[in-house]
Protein backbone atom coordinates (compact mmCIF):
# COMPACT_ATOMS: atom_id res chain seq x y z
CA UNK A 1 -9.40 -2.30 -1.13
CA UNK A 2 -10.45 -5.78 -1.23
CA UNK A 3 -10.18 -7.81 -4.42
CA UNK A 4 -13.41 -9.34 -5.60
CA UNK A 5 -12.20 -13.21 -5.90
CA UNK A 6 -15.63 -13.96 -7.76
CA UNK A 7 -14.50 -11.29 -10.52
CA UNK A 8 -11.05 -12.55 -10.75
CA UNK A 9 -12.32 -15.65 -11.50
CA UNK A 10 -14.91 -14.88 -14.02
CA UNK A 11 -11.59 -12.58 -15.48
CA UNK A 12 -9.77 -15.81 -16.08
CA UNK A 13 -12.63 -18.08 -16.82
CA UNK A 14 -13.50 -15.32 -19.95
CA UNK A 15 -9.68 -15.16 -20.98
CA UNK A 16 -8.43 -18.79 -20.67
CA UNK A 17 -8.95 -21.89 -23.04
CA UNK A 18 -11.44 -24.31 -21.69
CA UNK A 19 -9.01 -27.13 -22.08
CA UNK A 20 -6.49 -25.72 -19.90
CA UNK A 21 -8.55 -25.35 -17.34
CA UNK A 22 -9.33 -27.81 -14.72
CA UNK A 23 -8.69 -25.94 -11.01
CA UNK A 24 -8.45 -22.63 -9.75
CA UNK A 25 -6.65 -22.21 -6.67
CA UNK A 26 -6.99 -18.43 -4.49
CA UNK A 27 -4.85 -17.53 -1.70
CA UNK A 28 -5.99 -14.19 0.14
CA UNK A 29 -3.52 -12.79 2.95
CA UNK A 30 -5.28 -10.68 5.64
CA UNK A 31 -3.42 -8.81 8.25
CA UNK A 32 -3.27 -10.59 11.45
CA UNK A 33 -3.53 -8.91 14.70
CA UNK A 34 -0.39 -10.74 16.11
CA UNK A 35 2.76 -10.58 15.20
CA UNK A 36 4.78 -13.71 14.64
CA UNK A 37 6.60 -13.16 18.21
CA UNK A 38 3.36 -12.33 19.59
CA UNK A 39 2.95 -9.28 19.71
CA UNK A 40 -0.03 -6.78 19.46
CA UNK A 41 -0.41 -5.74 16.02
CA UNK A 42 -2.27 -2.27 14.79
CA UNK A 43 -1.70 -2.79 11.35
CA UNK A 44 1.07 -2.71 8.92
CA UNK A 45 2.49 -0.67 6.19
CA UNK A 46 3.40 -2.52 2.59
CA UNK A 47 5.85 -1.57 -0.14
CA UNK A 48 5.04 -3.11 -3.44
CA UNK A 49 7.39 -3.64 -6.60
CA UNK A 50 4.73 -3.95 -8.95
CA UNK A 51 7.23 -4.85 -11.71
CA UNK A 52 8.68 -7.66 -9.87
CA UNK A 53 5.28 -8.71 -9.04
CA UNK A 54 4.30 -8.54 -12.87
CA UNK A 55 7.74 -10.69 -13.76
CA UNK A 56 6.30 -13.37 -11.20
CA UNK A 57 2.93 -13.62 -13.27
CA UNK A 58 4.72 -14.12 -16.18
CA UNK A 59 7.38 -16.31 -14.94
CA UNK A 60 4.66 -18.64 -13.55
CA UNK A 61 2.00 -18.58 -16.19
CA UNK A 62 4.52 -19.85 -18.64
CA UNK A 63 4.21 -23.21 -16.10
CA UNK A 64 3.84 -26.64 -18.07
CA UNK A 65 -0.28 -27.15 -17.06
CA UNK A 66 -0.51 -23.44 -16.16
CA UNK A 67 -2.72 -21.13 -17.57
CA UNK A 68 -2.49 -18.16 -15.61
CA UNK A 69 -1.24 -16.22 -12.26
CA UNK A 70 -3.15 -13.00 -11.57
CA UNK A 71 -1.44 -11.38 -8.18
CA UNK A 72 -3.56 -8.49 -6.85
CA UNK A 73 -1.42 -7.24 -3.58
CA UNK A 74 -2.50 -3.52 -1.49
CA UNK A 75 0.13 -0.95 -1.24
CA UNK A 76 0.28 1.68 1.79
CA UNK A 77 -1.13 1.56 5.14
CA UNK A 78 -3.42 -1.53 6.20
CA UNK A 79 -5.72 -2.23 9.21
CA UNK A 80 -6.23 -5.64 11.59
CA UNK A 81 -8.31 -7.96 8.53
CA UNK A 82 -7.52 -6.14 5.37
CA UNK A 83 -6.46 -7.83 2.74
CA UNK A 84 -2.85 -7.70 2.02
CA UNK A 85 -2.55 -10.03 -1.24
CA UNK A 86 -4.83 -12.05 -3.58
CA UNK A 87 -3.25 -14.93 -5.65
CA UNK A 88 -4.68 -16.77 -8.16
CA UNK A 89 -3.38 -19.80 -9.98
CA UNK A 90 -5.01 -21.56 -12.71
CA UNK A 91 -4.50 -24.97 -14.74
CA UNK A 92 -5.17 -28.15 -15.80
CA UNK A 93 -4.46 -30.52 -12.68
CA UNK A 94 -4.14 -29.93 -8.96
CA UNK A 95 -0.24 -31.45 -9.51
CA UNK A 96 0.03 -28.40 -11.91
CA UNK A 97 -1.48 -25.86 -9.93
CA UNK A 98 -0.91 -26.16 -6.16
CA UNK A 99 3.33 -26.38 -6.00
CA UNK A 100 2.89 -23.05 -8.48
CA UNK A 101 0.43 -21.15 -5.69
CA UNK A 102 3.09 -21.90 -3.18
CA UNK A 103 5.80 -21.24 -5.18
CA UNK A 104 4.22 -17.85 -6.17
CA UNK A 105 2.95 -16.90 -2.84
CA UNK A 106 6.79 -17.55 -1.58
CA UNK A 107 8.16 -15.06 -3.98
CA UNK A 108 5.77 -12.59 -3.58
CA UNK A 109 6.15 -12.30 0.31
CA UNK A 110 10.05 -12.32 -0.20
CA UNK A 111 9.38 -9.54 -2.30
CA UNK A 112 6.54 -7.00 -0.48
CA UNK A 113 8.51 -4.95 2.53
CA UNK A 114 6.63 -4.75 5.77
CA UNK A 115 7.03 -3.12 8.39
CA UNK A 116 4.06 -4.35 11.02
CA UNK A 117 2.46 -1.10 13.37
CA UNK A 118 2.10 -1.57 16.90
């Protein structure tokens, strides 16, 4: 189920202090349809530890300049151009904000299993 990035937003916007805010940054993984070595890809199938994921939201709101991490990432069976994972980092300043997406997006994909379908 895809993750309405437009509601996320609006989530944080409503929930955050004004003065901490200055960018939002969203990453959104799809499934691809090839494989890293090339390959043909059908789908995949993802195993989520959602309380790993949760201690990764935590660990990186509590950023100096950041004043949030919401990760939204879909469990189970996936098709070719579903949405696999929906990050969203918010602060004061693009130096704030941007190494914390990477760093969160990093951790999270170390994380997830996969195992792709071909």
């Amino acid at each position: 189920m895809a993750t309405s990035v437009d509601a996320l937003i609006e989530e944080v916007l409503r929930a955050s202090n004004p003065e901490n805010l200055g960018m939002i940054l969203v990453h959104r993984g799809v499934v691809r349809s090839l494989s890293k070595d090339g390959r043909k890809v059908k789908g995949m199938i993802l195993k989520v530890p959602m309380e790993e994921i949760r201690r990764i939201e935590e660990k990186y709101s509590a950023f100096p300049g950041v004043e949030t991490v919401k990760i939204k990432v879909n469990a189970g069976e996936l098709k070719v151009g579903d949405e696999i994972m929906t990050i969203l980092v918010a602060g004061r300043y693009r130096t704030d904000v941007i190494p914390v997406l990477e760093k969160v997006v990093t951790e999270v994909k170390a994380i997830v299993s996969e195992e792709e379908l071909f």
